[in-house]
N, C-alpha and C. Protein backbone atom coordinates (compact mmCIF):
# COMPACT_ATOMS: atom_id res chain seq x y z
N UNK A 1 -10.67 -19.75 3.19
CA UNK A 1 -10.08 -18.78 2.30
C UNK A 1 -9.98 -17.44 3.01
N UNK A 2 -9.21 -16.67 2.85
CA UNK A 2 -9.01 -15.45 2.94
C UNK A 2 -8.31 -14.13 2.38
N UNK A 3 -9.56 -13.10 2.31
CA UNK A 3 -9.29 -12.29 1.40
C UNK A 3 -8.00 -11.07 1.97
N UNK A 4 -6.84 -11.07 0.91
CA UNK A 4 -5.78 -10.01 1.37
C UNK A 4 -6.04 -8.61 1.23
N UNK A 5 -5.67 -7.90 1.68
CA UNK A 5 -6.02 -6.50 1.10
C UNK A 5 -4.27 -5.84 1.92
N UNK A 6 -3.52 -5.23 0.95
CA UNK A 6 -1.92 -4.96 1.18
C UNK A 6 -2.31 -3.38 0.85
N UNK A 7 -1.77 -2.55 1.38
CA UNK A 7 -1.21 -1.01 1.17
C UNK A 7 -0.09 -0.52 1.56
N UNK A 8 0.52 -0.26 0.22
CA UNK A 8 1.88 0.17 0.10
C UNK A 8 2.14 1.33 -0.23
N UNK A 9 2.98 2.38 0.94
CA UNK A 9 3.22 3.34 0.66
C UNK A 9 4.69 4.01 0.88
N UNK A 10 5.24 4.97 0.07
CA UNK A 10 6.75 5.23 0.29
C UNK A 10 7.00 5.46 1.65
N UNK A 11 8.47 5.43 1.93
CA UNK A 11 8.42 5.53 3.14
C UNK A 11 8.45 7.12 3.40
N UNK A 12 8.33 7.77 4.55
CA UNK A 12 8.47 9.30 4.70
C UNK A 12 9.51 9.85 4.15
N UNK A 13 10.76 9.39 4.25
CA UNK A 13 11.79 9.97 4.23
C UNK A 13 12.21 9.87 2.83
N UNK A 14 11.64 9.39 1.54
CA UNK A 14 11.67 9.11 0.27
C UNK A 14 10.59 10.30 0.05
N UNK A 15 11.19 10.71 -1.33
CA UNK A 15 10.29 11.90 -2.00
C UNK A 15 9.54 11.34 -2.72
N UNK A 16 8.25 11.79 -2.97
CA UNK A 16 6.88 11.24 -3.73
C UNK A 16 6.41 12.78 -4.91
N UNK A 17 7.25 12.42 -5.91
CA UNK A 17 7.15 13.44 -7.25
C UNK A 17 5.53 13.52 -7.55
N UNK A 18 4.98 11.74 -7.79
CA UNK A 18 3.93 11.76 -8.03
C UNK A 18 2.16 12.41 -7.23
N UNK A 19 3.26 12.33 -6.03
CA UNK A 19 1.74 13.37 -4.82
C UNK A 19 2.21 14.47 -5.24
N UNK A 20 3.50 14.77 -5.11
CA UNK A 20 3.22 16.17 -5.10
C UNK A 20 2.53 16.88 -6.23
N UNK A 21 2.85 16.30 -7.84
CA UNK A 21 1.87 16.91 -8.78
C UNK A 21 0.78 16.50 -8.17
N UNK A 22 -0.09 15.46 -7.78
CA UNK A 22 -1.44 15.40 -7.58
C UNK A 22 -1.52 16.69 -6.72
N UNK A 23 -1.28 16.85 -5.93
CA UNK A 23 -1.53 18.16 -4.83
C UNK A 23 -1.24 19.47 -5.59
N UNK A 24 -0.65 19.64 -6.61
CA UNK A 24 -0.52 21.02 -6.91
C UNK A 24 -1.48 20.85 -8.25
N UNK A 25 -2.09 19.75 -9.05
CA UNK A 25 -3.30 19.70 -9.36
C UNK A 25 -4.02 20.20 -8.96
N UNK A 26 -4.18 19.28 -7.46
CA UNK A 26 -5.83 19.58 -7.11
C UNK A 26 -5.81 21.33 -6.51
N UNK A 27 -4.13 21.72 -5.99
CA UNK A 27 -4.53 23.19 -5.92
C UNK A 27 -4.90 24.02 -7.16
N UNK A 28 -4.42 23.30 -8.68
CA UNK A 28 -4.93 24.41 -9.98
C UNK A 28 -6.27 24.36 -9.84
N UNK A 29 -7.58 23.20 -9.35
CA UNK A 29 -8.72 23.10 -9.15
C UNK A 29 -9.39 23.95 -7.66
N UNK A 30 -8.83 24.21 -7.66
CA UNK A 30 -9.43 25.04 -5.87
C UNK A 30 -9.06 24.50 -5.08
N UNK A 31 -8.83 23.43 -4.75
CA UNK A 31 -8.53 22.76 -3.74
C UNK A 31 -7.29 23.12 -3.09
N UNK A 32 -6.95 24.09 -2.63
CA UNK A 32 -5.68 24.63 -2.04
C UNK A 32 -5.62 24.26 -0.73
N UNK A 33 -6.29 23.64 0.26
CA UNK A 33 -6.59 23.53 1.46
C UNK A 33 -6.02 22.00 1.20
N UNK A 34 -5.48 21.22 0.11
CA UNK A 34 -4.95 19.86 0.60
C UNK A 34 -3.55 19.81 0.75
N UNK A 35 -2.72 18.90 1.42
CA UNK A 35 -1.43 19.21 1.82
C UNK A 35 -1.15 17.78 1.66
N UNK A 36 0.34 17.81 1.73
CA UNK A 36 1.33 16.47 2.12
C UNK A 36 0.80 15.11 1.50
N UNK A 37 0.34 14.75 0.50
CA UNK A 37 -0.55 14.00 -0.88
C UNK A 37 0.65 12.89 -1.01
N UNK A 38 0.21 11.80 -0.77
CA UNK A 38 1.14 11.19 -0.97
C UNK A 38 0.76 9.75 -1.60
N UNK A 39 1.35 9.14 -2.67
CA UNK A 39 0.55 8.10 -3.64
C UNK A 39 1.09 7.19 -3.24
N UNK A 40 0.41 5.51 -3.14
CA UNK A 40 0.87 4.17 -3.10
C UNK A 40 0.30 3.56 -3.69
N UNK A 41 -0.18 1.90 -3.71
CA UNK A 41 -0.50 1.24 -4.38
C UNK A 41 -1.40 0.45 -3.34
N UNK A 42 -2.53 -0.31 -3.70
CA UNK A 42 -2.96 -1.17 -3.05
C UNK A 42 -3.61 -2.07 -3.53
N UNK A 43 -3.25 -3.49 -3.30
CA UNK A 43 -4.11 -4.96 -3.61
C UNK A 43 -4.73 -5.56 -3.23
N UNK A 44 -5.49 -6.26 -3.54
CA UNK A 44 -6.82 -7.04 -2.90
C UNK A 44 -6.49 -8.45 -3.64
N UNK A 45 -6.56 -9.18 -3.13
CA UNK A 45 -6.58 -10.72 -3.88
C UNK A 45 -6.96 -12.11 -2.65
N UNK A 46 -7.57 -13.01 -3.19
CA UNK A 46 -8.23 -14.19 -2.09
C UNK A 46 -6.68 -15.22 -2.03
N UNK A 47 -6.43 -15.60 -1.17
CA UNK A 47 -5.68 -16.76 -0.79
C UNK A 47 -6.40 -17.68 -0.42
N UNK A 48 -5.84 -18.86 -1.20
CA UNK A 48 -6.55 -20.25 -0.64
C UNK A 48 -5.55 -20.77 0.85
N UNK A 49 -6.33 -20.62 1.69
CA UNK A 49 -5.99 -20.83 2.77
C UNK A 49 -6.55 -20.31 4.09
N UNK A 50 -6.60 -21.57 4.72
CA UNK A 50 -7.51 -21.64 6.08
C UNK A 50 -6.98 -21.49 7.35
N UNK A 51 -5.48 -21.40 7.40
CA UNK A 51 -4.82 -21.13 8.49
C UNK A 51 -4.57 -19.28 8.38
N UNK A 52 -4.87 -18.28 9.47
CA UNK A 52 -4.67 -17.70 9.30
C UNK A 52 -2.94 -16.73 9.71
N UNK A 53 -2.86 -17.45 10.29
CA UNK A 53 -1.05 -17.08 11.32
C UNK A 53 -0.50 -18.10 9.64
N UNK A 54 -0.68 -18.86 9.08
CA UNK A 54 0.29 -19.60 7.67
C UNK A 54 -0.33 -17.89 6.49
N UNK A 55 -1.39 -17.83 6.74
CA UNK A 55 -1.45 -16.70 5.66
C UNK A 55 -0.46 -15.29 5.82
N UNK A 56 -0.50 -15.18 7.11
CA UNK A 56 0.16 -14.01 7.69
C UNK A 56 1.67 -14.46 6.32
N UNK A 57 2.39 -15.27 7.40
CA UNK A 57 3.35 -15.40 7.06
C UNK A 57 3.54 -15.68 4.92
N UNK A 58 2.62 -16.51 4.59
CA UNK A 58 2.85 -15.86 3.07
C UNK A 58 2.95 -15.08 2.59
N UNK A 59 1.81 -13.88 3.13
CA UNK A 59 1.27 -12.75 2.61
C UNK A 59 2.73 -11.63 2.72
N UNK A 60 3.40 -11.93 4.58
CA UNK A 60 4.76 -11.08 4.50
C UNK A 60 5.82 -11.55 3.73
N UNK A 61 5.92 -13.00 3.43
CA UNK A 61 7.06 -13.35 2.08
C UNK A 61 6.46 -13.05 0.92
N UNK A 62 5.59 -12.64 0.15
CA UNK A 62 4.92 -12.42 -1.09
C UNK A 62 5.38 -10.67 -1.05
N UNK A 63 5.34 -10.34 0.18
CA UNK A 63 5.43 -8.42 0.16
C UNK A 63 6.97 -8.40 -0.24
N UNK A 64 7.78 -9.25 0.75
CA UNK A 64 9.08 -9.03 0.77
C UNK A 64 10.24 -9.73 -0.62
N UNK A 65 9.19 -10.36 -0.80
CA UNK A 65 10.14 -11.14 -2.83
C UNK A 65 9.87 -10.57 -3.86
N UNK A 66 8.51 -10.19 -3.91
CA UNK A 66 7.89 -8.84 -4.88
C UNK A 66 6.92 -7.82 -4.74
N UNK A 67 6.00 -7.62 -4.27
CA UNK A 67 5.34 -6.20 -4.19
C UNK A 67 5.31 -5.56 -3.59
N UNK A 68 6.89 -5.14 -2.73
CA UNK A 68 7.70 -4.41 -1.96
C UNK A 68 8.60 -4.39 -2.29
N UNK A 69 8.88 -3.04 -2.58
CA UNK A 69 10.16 -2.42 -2.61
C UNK A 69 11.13 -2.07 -0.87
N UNK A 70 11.43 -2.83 -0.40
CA UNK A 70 11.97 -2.65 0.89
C UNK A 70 12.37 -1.46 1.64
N UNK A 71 13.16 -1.18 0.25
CA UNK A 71 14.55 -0.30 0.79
C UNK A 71 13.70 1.45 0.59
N UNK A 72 12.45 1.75 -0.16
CA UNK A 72 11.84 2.84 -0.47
C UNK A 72 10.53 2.53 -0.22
N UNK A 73 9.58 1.27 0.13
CA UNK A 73 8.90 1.50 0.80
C UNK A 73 8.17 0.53 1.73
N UNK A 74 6.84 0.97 2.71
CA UNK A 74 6.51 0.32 3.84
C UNK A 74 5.21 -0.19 3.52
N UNK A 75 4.79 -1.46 3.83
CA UNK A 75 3.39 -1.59 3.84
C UNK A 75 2.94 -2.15 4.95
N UNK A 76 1.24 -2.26 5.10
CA UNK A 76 0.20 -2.92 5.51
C UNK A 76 -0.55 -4.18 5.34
N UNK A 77 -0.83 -4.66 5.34
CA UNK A 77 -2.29 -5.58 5.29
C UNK A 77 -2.89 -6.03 6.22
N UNK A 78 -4.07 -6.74 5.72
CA UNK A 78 -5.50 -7.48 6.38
C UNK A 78 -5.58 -8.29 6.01
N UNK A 79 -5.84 -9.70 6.84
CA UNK A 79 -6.40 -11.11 6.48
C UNK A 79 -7.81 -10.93 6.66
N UNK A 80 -9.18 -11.12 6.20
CA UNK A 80 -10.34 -11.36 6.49
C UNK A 80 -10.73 -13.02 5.86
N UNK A 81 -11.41 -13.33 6.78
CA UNK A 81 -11.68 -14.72 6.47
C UNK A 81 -13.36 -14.78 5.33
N UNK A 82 -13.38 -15.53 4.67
CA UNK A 82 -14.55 -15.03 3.31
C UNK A 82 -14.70 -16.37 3.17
């Protein structure tokens, strides 16, 4: 088995409305020293499966049919074996 862990974030060149309120939040709190805040999403879930190069490849068709948005944004992941 192995556990996925995916992070998805806009791409640069797409505007992120939602960091930027977080960042001008955390400046109404003092925090004026944070910059360029930028929000994504990230999942964790186990795959049944023991091949890890067959997980790869699910894990990038599972990003690319649904929990990627392609065209606005980029992700990551990790296979760890559990």
């Amino acid at each position: 088995m192995l556990k996925v862990k995916i992070e998805v974030t806009l791409k640069k060149s797409v505007l992120d409305p939602q960091g930027a309120t977080v960042e001008k939040s955390l400046a109404t709190l003092g925090y004026d020293n944070v910059g360029d805040v930028r929000v994504g999403k990230y999942l964790e879930f186990i795959l049944r499966e023991s091949d890890k190069e067959q997980g790869e490849k699910q894990v990038k068709e599972m990003c690319q049919k649904l929990l990627v948005n392609p065209v606005i944004e980029d992700y990551t992941f990790e296979l760890v074996e559990v």
